[in-house]
N, C-alpha and C. Protein backbone atom coordinates (compact mmCIF):
# COMPACT_ATOMS: atom_id res chain seq x y z
N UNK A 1 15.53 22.35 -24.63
CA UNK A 1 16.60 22.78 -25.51
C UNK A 1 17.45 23.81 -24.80
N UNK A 2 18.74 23.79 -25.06
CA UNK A 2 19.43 24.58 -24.29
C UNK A 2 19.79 25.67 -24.86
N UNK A 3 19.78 27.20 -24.25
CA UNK A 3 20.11 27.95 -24.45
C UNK A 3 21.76 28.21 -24.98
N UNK A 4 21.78 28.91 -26.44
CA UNK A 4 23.23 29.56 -26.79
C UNK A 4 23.81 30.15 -26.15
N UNK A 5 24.86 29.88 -25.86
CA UNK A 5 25.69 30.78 -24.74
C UNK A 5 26.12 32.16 -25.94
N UNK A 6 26.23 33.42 -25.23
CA UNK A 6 26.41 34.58 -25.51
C UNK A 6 28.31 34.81 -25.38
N UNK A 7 28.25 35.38 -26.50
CA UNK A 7 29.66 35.84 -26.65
C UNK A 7 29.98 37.33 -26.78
N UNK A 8 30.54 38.06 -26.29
CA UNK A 8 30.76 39.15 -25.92
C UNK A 8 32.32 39.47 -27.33
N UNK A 9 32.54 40.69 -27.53
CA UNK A 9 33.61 41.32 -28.14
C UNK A 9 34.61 42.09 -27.29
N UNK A 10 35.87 42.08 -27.53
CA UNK A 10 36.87 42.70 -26.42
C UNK A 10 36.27 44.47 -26.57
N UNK A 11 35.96 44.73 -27.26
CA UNK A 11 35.19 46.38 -27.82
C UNK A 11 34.57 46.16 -26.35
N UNK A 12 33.56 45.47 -26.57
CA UNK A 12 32.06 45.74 -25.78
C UNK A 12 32.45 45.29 -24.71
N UNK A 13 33.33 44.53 -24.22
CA UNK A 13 33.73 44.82 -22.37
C UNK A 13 34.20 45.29 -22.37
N UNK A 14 35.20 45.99 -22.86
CA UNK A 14 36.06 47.63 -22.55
C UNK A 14 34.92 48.40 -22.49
N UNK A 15 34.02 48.56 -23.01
CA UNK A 15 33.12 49.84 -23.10
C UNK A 15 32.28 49.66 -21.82
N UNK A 16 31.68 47.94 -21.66
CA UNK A 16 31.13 48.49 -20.51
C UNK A 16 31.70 48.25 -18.77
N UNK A 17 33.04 47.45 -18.88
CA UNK A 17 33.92 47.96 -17.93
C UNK A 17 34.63 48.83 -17.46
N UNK A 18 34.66 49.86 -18.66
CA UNK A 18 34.80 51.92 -18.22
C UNK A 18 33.58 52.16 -17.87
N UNK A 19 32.28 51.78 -18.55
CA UNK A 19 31.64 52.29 -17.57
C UNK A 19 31.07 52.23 -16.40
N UNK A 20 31.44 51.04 -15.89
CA UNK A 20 31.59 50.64 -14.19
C UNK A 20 32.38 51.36 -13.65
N UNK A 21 33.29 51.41 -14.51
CA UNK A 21 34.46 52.51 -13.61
C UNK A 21 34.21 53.83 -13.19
N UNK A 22 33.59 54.19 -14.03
CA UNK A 22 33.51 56.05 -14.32
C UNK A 22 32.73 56.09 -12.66
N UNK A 23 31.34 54.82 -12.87
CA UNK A 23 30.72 55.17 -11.62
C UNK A 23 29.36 56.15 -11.33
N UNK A 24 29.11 56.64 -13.31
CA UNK A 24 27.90 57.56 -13.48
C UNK A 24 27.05 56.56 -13.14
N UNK A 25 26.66 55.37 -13.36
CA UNK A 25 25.66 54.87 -13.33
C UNK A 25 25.97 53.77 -12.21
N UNK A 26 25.17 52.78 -11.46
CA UNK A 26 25.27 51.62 -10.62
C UNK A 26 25.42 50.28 -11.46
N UNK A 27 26.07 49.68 -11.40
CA UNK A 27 26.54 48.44 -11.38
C UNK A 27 25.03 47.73 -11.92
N UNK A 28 24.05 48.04 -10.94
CA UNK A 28 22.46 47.09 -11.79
C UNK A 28 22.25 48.21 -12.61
N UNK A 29 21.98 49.40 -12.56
CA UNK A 29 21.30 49.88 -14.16
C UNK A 29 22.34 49.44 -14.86
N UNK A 30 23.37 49.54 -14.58
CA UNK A 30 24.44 49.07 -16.42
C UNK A 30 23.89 47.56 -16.82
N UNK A 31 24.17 47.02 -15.79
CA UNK A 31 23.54 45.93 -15.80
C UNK A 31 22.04 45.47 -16.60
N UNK A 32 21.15 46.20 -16.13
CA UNK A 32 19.89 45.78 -17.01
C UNK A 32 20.04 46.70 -18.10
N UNK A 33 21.19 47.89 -18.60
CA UNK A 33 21.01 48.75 -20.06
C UNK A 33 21.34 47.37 -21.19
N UNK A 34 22.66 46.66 -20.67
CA UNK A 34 23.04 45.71 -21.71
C UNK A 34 22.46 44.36 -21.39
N UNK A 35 21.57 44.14 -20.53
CA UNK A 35 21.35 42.78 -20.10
C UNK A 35 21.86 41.83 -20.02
N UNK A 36 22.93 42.46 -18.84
CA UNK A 36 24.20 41.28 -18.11
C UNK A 36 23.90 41.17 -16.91
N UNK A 37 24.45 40.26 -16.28
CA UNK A 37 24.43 39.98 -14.91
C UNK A 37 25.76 40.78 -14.08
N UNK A 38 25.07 41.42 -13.03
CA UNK A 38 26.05 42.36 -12.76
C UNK A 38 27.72 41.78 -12.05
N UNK A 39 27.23 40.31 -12.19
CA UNK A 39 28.82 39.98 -11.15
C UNK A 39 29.63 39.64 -12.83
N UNK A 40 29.09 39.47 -13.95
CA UNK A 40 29.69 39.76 -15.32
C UNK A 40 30.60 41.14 -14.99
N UNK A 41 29.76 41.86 -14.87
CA UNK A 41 30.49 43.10 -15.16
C UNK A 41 31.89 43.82 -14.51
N UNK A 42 31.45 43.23 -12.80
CA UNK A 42 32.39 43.00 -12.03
C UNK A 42 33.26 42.78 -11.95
N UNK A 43 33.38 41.53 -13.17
CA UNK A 43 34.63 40.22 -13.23
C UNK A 43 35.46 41.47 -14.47
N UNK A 44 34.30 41.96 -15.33
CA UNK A 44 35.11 42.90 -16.36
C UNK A 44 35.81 43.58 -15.99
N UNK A 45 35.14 44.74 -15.19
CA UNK A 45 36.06 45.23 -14.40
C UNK A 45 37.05 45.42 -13.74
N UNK A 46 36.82 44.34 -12.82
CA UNK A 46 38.55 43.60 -12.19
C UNK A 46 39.55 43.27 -13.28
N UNK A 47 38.69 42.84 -14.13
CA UNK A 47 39.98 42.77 -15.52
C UNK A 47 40.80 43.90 -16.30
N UNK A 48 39.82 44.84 -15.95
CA UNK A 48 40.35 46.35 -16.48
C UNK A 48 41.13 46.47 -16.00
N UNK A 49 41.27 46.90 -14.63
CA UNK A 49 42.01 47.46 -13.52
C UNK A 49 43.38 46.33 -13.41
N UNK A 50 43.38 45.17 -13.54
CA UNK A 50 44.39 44.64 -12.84
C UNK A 50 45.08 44.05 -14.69
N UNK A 51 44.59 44.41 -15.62
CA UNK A 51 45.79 44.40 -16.96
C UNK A 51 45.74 45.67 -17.32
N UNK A 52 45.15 46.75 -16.61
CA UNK A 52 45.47 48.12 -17.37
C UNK A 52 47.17 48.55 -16.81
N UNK A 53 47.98 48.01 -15.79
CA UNK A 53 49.41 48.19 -15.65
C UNK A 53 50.05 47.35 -17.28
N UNK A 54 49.96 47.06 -17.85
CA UNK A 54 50.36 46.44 -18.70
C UNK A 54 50.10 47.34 -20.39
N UNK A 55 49.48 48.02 -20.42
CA UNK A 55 48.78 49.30 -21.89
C UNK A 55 50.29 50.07 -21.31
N UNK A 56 50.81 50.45 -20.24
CA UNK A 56 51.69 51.30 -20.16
C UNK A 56 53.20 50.81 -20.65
N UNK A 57 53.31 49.74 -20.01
CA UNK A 57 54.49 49.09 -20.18
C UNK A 57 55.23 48.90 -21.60
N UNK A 58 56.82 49.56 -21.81
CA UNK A 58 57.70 49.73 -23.10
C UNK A 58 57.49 48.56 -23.75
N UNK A 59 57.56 48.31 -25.12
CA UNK A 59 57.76 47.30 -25.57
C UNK A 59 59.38 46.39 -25.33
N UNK A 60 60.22 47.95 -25.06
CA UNK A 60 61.58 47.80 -25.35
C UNK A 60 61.80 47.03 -23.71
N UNK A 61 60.93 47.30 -22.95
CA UNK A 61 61.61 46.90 -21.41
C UNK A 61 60.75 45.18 -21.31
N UNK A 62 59.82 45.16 -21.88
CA UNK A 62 59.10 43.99 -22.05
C UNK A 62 60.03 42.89 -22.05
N UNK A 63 60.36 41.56 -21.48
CA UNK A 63 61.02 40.46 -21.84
C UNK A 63 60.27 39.81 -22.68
N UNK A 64 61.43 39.13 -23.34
CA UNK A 64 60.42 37.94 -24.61
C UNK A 64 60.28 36.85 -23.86
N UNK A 65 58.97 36.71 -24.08
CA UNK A 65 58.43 35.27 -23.26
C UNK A 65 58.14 34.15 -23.62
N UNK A 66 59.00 33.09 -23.55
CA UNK A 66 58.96 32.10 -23.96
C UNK A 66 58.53 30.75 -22.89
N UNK A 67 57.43 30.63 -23.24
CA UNK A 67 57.31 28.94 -22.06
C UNK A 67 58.42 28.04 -21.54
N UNK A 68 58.73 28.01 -20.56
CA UNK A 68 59.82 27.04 -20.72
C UNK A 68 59.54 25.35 -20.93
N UNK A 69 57.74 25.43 -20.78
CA UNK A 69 57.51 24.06 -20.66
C UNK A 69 57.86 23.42 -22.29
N UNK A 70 58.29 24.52 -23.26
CA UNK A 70 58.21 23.93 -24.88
C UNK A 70 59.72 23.51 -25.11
N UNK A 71 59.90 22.79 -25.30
CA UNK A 71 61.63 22.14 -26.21
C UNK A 71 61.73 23.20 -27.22
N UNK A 72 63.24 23.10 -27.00
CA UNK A 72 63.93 23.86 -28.06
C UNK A 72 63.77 23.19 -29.23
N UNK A 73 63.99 23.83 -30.47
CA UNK A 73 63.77 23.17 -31.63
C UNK A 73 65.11 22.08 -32.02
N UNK A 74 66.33 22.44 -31.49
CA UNK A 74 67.48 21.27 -31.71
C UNK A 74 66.74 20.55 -30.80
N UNK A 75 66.78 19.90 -29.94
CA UNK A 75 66.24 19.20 -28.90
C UNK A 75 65.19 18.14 -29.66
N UNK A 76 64.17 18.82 -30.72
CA UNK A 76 63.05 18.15 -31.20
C UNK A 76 63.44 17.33 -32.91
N UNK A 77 64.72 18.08 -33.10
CA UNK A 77 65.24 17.60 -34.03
C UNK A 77 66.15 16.27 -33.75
N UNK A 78 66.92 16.65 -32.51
CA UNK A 78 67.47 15.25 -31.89
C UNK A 78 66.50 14.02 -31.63
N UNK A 79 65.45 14.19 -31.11
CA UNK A 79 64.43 13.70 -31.09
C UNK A 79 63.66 12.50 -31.70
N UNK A 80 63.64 13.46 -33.30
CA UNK A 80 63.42 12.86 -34.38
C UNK A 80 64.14 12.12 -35.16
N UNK A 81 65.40 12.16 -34.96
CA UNK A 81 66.43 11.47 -35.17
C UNK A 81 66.46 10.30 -34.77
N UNK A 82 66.46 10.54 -33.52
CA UNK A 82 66.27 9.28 -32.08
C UNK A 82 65.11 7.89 -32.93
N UNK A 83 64.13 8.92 -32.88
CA UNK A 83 62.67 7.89 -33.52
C UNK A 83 63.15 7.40 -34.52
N UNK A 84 63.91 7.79 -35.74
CA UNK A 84 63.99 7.01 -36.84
C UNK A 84 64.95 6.58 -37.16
N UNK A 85 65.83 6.47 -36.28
CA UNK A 85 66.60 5.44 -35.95
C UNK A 85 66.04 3.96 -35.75
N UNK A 86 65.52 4.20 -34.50
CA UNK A 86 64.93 2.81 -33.76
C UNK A 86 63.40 2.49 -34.83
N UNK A 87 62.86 3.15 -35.79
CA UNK A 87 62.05 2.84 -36.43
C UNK A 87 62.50 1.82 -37.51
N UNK A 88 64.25 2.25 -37.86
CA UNK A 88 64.81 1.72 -39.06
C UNK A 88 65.03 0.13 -38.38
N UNK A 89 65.70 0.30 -37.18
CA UNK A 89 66.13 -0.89 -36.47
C UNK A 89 64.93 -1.99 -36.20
N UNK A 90 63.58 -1.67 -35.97
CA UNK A 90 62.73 -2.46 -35.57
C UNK A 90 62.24 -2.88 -36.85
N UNK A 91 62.32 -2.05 -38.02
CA UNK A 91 61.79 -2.33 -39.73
C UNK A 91 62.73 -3.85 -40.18
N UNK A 92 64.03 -3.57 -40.08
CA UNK A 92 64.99 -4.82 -39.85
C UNK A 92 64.71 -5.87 -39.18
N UNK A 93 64.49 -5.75 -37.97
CA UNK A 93 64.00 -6.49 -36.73
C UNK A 93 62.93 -7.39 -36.96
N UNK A 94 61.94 -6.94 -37.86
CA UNK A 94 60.84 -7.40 -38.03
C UNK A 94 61.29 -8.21 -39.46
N UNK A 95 61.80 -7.94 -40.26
CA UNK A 95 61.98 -8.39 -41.48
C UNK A 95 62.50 -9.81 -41.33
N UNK A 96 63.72 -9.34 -40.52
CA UNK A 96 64.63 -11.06 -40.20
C UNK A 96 63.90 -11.89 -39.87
N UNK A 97 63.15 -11.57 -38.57
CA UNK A 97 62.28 -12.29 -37.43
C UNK A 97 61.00 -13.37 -38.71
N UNK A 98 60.54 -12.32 -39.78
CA UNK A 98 59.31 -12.86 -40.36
C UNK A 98 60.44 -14.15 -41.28
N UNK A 99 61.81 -13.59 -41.97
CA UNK A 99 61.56 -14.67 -42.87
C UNK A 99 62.23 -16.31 -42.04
C-alpha cells in the first residue's frame, strides 16, 4: 500500500525556511526537528531567497500581467459567432440532403 504523500502549509515553509536561514541550527537537526528531508528544506529555502525581491516590490510599479497565450474576449466572441454560423449552415445542409 502506498504511502500518503504529505502536504505542507505556506505558514510552515516560511517558518522553517527562516529557519535555515537564520543558520542557529544545521540544515539536518532542522531537518530531523520537523521530519523532512533536508534537500526539502533547501529547495524552501532557495524559494525564500529568490521570491523574497518580490514582498518589496510597489503594487503601483507592478505591471498587470496578462498571458498573452489567452484571446481577448472580442476575439472569442467573433469566434462564437463564426461557430454558429456554420452550425446553422450545416443544420440546413443536413436537412435538404435528408429529404
Amino acid at each position: 500500500m502506498a504511502r500518503k504523500r504529505r502536504s505542507f502549509s505556506p505558514s510552515f515553509k516560511a517558518k522553517v525556511a527562516l529557519e535555515a536561514t537564520k543558520g542557529i541550527e544545521t540544515i539536518a537537526e532542522i531537518a530531523r526537528k520537523h521530519k523532512l528531508h533536508a534537500t526539502q528544506i533547501n529547495l524552501w529555502k532557495k524559494q525564500l531567497h529568490d521570491g523574497a525581491e518580490e514582498l518589496f516590490v510597489d503594487a503601483k510599479s507592478k505591471p498587470s500581467v496578462r498571458p498573452s497565450d489567452e484571446p481577448e474576449s472580442a476575439e472569442l466572441y467573433e469566434q462564437i459567432g463564426r461557430l454558429k454560423a456554420q452550425l446553422e449552415w450545416l443544420e440546413k445542409k443536413v436537412a435538404q440532403d435528408g429529404d
